[in-house]
C-alpha atoms as a PDB file:
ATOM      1  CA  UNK A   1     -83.931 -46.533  52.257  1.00  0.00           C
ATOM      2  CA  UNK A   2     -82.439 -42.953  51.491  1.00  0.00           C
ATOM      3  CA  UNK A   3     -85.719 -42.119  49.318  1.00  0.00           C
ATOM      4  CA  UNK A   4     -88.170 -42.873  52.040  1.00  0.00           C
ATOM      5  CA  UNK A   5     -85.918 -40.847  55.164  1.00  0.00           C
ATOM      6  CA  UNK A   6     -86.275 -37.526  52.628  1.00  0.00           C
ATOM      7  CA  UNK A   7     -89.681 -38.182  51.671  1.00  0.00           C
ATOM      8  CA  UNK A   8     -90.702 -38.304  55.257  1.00  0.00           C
ATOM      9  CA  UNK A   9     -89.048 -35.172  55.823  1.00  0.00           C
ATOM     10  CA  UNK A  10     -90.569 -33.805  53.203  1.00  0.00           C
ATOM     11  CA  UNK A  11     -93.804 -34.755  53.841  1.00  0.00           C
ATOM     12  CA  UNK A  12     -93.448 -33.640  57.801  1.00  0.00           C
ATOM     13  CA  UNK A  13     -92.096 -30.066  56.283  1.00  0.00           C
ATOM     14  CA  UNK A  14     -95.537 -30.226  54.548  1.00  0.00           C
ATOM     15  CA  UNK A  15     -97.504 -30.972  57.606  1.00  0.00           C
ATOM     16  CA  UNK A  16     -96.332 -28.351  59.574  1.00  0.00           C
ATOM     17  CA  UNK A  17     -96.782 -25.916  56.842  1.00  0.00           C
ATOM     18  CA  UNK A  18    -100.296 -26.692  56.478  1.00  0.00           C
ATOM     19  CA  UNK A  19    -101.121 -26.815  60.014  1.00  0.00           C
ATOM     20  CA  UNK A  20     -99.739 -23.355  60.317  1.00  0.00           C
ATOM     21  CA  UNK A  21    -101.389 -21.736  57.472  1.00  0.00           C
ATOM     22  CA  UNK A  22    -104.902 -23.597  58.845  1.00  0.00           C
ATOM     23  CA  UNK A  23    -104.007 -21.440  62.617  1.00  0.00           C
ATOM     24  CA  UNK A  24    -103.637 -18.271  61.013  1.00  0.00           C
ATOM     25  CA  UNK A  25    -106.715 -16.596  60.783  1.00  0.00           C
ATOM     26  CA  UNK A  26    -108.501 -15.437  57.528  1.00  0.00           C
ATOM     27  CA  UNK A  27    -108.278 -11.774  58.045  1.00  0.00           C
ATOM     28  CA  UNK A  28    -104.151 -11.561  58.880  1.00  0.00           C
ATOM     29  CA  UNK A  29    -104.034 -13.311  55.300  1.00  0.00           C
ATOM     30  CA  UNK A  30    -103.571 -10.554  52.854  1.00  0.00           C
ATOM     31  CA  UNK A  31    -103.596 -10.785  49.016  1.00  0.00           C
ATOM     32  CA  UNK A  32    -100.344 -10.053  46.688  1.00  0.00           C
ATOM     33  CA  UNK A  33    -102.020  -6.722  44.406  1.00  0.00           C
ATOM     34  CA  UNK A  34     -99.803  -6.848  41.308  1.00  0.00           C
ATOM     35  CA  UNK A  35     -99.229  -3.427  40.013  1.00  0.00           C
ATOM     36  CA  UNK A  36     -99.035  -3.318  36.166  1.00  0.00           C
ATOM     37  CA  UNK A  37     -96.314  -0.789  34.805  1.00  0.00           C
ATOM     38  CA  UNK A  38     -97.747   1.774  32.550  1.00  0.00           C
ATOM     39  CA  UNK A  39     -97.216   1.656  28.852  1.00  0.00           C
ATOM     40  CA  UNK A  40     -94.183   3.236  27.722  1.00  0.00           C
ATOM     41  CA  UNK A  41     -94.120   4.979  24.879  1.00  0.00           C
ATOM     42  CA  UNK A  42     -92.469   4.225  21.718  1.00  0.00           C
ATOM     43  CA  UNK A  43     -89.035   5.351  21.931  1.00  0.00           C
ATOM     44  CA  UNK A  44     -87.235   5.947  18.760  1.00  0.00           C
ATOM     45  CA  UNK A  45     -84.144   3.274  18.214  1.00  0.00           C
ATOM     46  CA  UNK A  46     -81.012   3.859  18.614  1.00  0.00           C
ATOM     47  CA  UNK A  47     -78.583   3.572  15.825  1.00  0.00           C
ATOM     48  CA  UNK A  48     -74.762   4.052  15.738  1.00  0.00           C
ATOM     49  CA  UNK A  49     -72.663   6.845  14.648  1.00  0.00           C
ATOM     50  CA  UNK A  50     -71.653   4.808  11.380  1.00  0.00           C
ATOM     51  CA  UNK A  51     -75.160   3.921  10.445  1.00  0.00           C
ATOM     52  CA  UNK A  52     -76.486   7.074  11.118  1.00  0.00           C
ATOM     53  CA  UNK A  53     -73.866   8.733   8.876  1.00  0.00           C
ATOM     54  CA  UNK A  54     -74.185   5.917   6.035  1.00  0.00           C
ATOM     55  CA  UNK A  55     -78.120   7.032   6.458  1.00  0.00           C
ATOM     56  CA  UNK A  56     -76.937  10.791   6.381  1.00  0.00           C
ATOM     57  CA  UNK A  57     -73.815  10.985   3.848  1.00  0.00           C
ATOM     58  CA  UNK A  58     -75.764  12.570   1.170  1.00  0.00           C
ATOM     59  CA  UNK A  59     -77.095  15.455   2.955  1.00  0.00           C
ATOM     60  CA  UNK A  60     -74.234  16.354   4.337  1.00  0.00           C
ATOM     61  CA  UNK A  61     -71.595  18.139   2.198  1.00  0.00           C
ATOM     62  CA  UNK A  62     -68.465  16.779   1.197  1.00  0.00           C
ATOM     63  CA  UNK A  63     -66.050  19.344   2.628  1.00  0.00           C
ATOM     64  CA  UNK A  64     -67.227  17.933   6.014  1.00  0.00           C
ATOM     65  CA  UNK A  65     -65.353  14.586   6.766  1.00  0.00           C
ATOM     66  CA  UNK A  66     -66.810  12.012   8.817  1.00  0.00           C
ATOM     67  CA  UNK A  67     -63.961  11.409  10.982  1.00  0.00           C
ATOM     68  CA  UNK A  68     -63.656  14.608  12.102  1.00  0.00           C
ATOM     69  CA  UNK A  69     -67.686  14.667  12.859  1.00  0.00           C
ATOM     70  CA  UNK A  70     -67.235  11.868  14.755  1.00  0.00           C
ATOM     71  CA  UNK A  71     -64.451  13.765  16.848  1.00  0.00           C
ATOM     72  CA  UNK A  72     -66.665  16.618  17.122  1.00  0.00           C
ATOM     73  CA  UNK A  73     -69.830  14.424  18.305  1.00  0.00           C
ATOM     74  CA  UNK A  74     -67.305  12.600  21.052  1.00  0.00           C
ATOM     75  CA  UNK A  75     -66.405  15.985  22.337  1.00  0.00           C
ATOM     76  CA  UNK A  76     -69.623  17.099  22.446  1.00  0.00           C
ATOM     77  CA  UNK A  77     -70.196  13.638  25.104  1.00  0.00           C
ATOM     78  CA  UNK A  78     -72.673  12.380  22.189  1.00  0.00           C
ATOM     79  CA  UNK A  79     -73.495   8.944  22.819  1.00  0.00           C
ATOM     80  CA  UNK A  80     -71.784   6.688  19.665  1.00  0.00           C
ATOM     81  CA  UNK A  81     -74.900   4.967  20.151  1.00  0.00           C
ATOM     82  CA  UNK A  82     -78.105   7.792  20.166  1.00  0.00           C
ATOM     83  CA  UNK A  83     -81.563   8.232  18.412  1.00  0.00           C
ATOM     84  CA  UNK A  84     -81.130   9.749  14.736  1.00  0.00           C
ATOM     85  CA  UNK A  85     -82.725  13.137  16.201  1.00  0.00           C
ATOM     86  CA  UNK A  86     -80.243  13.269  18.934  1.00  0.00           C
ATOM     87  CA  UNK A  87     -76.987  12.961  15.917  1.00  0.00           C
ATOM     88  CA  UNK A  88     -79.277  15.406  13.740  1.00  0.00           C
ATOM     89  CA  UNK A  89     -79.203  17.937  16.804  1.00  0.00           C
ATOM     90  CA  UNK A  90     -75.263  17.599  17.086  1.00  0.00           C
ATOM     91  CA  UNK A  91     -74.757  17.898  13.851  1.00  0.00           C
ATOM     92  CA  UNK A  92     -76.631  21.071  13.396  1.00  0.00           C
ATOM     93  CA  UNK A  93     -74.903  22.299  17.087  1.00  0.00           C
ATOM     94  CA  UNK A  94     -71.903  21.477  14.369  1.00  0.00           C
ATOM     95  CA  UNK A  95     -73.154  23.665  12.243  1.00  0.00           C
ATOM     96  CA  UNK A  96     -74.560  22.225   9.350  1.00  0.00           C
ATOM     97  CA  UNK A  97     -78.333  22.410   8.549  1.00  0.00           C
ATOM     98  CA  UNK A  98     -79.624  19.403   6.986  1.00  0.00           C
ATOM     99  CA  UNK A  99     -81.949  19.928   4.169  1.00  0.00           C
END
């Protein structure tokens, strides 16, 4: 007995929907325009500061120690997480040129 009361409900729900969507008139109906996003471009990925220095370690000379990079970089507000351009740029703001 429980099916049948909330499939009349249902079903009345239904009704009422219909008949109201049957009063309104054609031209106060307007159609859903979906914009599509533009493209974005390919962004480089983003790499952390250890795989960007295990990617880096031989161009960079020996005298300068990564911990102490990596205190320079945080001081700097580099992201630990950036593009390999954007640790290239602080490391030459650090002063040393890659080759």
């Amino acid at each position: 007995m429980g099916k049948n009361k909330n499939r009349q409900a249902k079903e009345m729900e239904l009704d009422v929907i219909e008949e109201m969507m049957d009063e309104a008139p054609e031209e106060q109906q307007e159609e859903v325009v979906v914009k599509e996003e533009p493209r974005k471009r390919a962004e480089a990925p983003k790499v952390q500061f250890d795989g960007w220095y295990a990617a880096r370690a031989a161009a960079i000379p020996a005298v300068h120690k990564k911990e102490i990079l990596k205190a320079d970089f945080v001081g700097r507000k580099v992201p630990m997480v950036a593009t390999m351009a954007e640790f290239d740029e602080a490391l030459k703001m650090y002063g040393v040129k890659l080759a």
